[in-house]
Protein backbone atom coordinates (compact mmCIF):
# COMPACT_ATOMS: atom_id res chain seq x y z
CA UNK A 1 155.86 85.55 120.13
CA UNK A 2 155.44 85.62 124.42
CA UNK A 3 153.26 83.81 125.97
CA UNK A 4 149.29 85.32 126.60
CA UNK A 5 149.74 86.39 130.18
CA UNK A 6 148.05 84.64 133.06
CA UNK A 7 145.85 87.64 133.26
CA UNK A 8 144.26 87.33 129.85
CA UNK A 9 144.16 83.76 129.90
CA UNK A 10 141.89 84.29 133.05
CA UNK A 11 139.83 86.68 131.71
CA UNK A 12 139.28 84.55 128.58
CA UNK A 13 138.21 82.15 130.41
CA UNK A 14 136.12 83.60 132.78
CA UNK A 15 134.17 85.35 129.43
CA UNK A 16 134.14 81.28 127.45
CA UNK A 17 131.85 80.04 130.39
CA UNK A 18 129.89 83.17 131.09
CA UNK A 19 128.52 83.99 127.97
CA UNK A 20 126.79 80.90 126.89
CA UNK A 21 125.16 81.01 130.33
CA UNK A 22 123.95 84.36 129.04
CA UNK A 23 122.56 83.60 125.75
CA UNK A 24 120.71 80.87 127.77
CA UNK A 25 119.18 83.69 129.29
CA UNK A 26 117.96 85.74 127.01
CA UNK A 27 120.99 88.08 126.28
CA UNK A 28 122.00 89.31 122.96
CA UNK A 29 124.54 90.65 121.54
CA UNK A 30 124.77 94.49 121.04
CA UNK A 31 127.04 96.96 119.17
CA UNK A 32 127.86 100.47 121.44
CA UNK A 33 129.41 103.12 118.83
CA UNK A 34 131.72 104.94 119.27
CA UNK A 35 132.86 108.59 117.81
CA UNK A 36 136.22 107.88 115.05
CA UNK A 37 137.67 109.93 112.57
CA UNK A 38 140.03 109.94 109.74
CA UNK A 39 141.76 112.00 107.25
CA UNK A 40 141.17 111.69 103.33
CA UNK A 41 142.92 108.61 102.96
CA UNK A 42 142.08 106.90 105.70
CA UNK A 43 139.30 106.31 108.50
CA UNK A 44 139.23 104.68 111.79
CA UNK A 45 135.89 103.13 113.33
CA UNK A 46 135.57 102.35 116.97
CA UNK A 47 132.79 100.20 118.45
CA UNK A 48 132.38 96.96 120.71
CA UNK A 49 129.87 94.42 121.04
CA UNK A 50 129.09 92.95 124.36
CA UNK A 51 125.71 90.91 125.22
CA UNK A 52 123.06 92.96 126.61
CA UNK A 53 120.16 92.00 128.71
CA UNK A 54 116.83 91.43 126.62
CA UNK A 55 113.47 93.06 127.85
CA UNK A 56 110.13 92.52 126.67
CA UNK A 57 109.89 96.30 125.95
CA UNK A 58 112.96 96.63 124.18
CA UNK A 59 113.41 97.93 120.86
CA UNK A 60 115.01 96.00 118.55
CA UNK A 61 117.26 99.23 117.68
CA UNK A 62 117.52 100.85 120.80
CA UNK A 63 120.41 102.40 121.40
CA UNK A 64 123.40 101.58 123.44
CA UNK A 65 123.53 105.08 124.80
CA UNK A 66 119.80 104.78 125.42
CA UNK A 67 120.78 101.60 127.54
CA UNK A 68 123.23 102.97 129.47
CA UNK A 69 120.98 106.07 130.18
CA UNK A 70 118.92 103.80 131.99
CA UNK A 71 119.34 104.14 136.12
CA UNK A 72 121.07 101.71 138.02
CA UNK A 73 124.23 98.83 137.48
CA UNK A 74 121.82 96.74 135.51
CA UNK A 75 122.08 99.13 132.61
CA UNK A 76 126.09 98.85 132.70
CA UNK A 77 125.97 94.75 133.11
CA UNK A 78 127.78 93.63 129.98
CA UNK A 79 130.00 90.70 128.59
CA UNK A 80 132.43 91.05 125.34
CA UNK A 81 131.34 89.10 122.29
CA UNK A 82 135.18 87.96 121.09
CA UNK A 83 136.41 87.76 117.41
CA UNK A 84 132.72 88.03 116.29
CA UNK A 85 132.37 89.05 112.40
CA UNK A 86 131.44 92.56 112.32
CA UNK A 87 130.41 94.45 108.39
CA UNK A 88 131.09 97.97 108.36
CA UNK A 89 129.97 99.60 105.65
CA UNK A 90 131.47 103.34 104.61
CA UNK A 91 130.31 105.25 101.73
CA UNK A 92 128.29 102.28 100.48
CA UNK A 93 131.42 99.99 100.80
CA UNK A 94 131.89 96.87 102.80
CA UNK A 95 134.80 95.81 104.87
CA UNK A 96 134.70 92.76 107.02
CA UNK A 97 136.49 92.12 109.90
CA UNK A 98 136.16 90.71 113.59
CA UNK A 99 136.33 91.95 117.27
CA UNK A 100 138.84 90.95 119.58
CA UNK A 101 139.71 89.70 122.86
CA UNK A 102 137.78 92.20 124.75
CA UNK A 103 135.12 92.79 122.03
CA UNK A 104 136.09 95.96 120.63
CA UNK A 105 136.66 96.94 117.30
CA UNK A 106 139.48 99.39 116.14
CA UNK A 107 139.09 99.09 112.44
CA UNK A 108 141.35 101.58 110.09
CA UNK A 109 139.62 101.64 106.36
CA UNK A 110 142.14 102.84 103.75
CA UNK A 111 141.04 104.29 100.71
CA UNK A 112 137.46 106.19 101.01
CA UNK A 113 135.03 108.58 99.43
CA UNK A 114 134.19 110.67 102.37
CA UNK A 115 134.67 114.74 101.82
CA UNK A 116 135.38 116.73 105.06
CA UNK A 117 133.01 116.81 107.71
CA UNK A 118 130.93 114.44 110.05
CA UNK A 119 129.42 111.51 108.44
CA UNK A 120 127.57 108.10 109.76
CA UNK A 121 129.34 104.63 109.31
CA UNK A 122 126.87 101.28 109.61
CA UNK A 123 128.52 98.77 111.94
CA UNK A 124 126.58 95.44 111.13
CA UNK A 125 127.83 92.83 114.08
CA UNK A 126 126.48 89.58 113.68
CA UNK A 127 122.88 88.45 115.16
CA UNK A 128 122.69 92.19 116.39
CA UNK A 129 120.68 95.15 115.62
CA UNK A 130 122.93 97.71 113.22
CA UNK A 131 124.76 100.41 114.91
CA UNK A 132 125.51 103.72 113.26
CA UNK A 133 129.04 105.22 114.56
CA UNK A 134 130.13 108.69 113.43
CA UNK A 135 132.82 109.89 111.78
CA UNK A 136 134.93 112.74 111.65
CA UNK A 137 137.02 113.41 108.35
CA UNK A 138 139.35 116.42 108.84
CA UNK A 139 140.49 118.79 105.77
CA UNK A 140 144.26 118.70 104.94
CA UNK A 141 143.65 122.77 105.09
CA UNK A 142 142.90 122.21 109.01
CA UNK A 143 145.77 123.78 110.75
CA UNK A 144 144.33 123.08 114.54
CA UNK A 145 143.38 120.85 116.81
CA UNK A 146 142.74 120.03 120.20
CA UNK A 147 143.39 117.04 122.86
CA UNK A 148 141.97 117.41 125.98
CA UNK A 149 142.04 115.21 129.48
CA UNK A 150 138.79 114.57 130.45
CA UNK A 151 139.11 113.88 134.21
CA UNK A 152 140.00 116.80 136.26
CA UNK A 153 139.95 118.91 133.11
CA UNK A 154 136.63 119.23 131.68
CA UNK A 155 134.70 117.57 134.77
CA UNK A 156 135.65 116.57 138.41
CA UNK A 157 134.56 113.63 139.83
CA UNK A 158 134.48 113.91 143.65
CA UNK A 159 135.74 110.89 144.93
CA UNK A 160 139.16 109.37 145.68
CA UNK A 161 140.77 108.44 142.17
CA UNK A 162 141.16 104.62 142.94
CA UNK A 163 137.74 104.85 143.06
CA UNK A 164 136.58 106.63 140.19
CA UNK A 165 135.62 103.25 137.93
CA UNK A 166 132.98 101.61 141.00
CA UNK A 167 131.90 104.99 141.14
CA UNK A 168 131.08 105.89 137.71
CA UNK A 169 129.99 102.27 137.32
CA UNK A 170 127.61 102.07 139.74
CA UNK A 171 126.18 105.38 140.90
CA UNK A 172 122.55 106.02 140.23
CA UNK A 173 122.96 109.85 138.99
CA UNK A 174 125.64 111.83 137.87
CA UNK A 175 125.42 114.38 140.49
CA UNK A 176 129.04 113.97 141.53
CA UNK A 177 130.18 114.97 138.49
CA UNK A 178 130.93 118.67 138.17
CA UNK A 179 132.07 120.50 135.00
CA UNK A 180 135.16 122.58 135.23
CA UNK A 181 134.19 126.14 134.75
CA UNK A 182 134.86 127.45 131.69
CA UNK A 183 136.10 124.62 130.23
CA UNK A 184 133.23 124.21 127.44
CA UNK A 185 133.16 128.33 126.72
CA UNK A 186 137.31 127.86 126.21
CA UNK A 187 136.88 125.40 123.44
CA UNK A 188 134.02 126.84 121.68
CA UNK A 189 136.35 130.48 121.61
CA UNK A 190 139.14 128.23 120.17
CA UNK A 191 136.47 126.82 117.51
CA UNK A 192 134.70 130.50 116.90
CA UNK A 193 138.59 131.74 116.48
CA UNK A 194 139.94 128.91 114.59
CA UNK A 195 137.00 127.45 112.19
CA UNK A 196 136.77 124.21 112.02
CA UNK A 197 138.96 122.64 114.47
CA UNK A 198 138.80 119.15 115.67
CA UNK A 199 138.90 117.83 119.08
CA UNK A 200 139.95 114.84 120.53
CA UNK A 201 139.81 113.85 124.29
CA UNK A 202 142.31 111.72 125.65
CA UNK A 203 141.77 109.84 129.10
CA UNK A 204 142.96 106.62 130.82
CA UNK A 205 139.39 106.21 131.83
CA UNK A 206 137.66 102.77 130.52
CA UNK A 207 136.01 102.46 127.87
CA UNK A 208 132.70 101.31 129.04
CA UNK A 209 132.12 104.75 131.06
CA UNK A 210 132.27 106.11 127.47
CA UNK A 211 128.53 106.74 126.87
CA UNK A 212 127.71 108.63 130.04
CA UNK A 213 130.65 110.82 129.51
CA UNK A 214 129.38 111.80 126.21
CA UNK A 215 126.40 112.65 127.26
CA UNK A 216 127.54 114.64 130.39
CA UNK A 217 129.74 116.71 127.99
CA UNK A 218 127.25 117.22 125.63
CA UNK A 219 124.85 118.49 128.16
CA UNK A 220 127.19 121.01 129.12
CA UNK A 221 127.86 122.40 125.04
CA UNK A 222 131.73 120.36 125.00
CA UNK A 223 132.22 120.05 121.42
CA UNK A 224 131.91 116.59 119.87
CA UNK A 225 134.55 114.66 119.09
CA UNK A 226 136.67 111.28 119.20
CA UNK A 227 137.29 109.85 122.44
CA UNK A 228 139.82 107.87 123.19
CA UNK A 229 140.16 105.63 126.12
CA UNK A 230 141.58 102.55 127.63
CA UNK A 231 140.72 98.95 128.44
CA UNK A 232 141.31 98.48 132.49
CA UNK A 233 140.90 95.00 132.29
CA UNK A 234 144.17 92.16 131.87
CA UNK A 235 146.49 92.42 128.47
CA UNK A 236 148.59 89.80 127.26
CA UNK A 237 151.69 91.10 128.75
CA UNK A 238 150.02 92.01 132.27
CA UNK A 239 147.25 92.52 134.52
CA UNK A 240 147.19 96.13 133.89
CA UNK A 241 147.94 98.59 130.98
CA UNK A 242 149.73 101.73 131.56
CA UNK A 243 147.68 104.66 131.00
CA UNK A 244 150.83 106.57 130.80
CA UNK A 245 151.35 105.06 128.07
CA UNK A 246 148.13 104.53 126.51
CA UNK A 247 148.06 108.49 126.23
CA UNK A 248 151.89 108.83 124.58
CA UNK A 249 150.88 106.67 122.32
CA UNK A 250 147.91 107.93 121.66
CA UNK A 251 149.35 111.57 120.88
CA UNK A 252 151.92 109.92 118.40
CA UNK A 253 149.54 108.16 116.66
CA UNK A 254 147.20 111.37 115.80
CA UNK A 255 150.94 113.59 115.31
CA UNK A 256 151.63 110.72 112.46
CA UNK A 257 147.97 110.40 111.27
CA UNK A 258 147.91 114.34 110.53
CA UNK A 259 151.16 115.85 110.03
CA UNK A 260 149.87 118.75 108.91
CA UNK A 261 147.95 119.89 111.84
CA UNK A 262 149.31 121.87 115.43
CA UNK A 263 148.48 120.42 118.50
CA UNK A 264 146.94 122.32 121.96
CA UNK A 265 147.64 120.31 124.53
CA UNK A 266 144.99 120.46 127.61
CA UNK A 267 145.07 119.02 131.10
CA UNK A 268 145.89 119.35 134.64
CA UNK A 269 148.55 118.47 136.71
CA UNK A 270 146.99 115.79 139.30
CA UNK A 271 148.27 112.93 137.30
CA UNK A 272 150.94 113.47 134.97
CA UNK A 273 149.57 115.37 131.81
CA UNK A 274 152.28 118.23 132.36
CA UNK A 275 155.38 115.64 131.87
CA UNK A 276 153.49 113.75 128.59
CA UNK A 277 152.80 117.07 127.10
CA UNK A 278 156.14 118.34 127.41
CA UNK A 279 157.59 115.33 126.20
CA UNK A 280 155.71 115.16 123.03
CA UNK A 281 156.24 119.09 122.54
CA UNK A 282 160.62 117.99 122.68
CA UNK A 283 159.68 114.93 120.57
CA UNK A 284 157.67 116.99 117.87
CA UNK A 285 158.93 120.49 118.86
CA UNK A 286 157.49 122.25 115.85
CA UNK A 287 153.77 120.56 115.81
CA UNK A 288 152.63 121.57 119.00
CA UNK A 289 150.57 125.34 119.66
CA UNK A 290 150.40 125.66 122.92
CA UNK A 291 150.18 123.44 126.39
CA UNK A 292 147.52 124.69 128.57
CA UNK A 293 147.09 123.01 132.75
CA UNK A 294 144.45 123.35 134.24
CA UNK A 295 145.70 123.88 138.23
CA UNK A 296 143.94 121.75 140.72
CA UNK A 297 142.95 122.64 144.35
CA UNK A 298 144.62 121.30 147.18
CA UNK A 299 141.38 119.28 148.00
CA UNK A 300 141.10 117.95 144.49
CA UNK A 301 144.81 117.20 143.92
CA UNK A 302 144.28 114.84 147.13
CA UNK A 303 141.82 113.05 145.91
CA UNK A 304 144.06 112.62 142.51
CA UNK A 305 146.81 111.40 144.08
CA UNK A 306 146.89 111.68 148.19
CA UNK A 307 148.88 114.66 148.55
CA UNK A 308 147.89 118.62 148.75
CA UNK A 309 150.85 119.50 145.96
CA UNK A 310 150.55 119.04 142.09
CA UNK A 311 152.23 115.91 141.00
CA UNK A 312 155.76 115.93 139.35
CA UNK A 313 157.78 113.45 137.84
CA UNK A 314 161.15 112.59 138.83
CA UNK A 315 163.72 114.47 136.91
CA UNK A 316 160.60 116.92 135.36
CA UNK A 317 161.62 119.68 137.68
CA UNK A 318 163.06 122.67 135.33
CA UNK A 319 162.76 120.54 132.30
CA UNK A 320 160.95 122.57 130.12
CA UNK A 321 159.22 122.62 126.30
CA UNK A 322 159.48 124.44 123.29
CA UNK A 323 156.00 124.68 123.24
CA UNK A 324 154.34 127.88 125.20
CA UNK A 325 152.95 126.57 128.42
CA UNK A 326 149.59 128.25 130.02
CA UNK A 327 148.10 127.69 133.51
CA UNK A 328 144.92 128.97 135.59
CA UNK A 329 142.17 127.66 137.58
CA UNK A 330 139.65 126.67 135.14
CA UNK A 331 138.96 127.92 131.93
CA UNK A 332 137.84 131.37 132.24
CA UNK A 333 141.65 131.79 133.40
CA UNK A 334 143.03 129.57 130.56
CA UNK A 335 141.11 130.79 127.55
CA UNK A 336 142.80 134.55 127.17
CA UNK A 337 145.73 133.20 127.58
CA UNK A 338 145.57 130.86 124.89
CA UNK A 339 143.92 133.15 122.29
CA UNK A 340 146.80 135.30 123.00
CA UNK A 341 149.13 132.80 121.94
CA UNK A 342 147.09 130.67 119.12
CA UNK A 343 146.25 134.59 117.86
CA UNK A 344 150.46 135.16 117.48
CA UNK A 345 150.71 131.53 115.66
């Protein structure tokens, strides 16, 4: 086994001598849920505890949303609580395990008694307040299902990408975020067509910006559903992680999870969604329904990536998919277009 990067070995460090200086404090430690799903063999729960500033007022059970709702960078002010033991319990059974590096929990349950549908998991982290994460179980009669970006897709922030994370991390409102029109009214004609179908959204945003996106999308009727994000901070092979390929191998982890479901594929072409979609629509060529790109605007694709043109990869240039491919402005423009084609599947 290599060597824990320099990185990580920082980071580690840096987290050893901060959070007793915490606890001396006052803080606590606190479990944010997150949304996970599973099939009828198997579930996955998503959470992390970090410590959390104490205040007189607080409710023992307050929320982590509820936290993060609050104004200002005090409410985002967190450390990870490493390899703490953590008890979920699902359908009345418990399963132990503990958090790691960065405080997060990724725990896949096999063997379950939970039917279709949405259900509650309790995520009991030690010397905090229970957390209640849901669940979605999908039907092996589900044929469809949906992955979409998040940034530049279903909302635009409107600042230069390399500074997206200070952004959403410190800004007191969430007034420069603007939903992409449509976007919401496309995925509930998809769900009103196609009953029952699950989404997913897919982003190499952080984790920790997690809460206020779900909120902003529910706000603005996005269906529920999993997200599933990245860590920014060091790994222990480097100082970054590729979100490249945090999202490849994201989408072969969900094609292997449910074989039995068809994949559309939605997201723009600032970054490089076109290439990754195409690529896993060659690599599974009969599981995917339909790719659908949202286009940018010159103004917008600069502030993605610092030129007025989409992006392309090198070499992507006439490569094409077997998948059928869709583009428009926002949604209004994608959503006939894609009942057309999930209506000839």
């Amino acid at each position: 086994m290599s060597a824990t990067h320099a990185a990580a070995r920082l980071e580690d460090g840096f987290h050893r001598r901060l959070i007793p200086f915490l606890r001396s404090r006052g803080w606590r430690p606190r479990t944010i849920d997150y949304i996970g799903y599973g099939n009828r063999q198997v579930v996955r729960v998503l959470a992390r505890v970090v410590l959390s500033r104490q205040h007189a007022d607080d409710d023992s059970r307050l929320s982590a949303l509820d936290l993060i709702e609050r104004r200002g960078w005090r409410a985002y002010v967190t450390a990870p609580v490493s390899f703490i033991p953590v008890t979920v319990v699902v359908g009345g059974v418990e399963h132990t395990t503990v958090t790691d590096r960065s405080g997060y929990l990724d725990l896949v349950i096999n063997g379950h008694d939970l039917p279709a549908g949405w259900h509650d998991v309790e995520i009991r982290a030690k010397a905090a307040a229970p957390a209640y994460a849901r669940v979605r179980i999908i039907d092996v009669d589900t044929r469809l299902a949906i992955v979409s970006d998040i940034d530049d897709t279903a909302l635009v922030t409107l600042v230069p990408r390399p500074l997206i994370a200070l952004w959403n991390t410190f800004v007191r409102h969430g007034s420069a975020r603007h939903v992409v029109p449509g976007m919401a009214q496309m995925y509930q004609r998809i769900a009103a067509e196609h009953p029952n179908t699950p989404m997913f959204y897919l982003s190499t945003g952080a984790w920790n910006i997690m809460p206020t996106l779900v909120q902003f999308l529910r706000s603005h009727a996005f269906p529920a559903g999993p997200m599933l994000m990245t860590d920014w901070g060091p790994t222990n092979t480097g100082w970054f992680r590729s979100g490249q390929e945090h999202k490849r191998v994201a989408l072969r982890r969900l094609a292997a999870e449910f074989p039995h479901l068809h994949w559309v594929l939605v997201g723009d072409d600032g970054q490089h969604d076109p290439s990754i979609y195409r690529e896993f629509a060659r690599e599974y060529p009969t599981r995917v329904a339909a790719i659908a790109i949202r286009q940018l605007t010159p103004g917008e694709q600069v502030l993605a990536h610092g030129t007025p043109v989409p992006a392309e990869e090198p070499g992507e240039a006439g490569r094409r998919s077997p998948a059928p491919e869709v583009s428009g402005a926002d949604g209004f423009d994608l959503a006939p277009q894609l009942s057309a084609i999930l209506r000839q599947g």
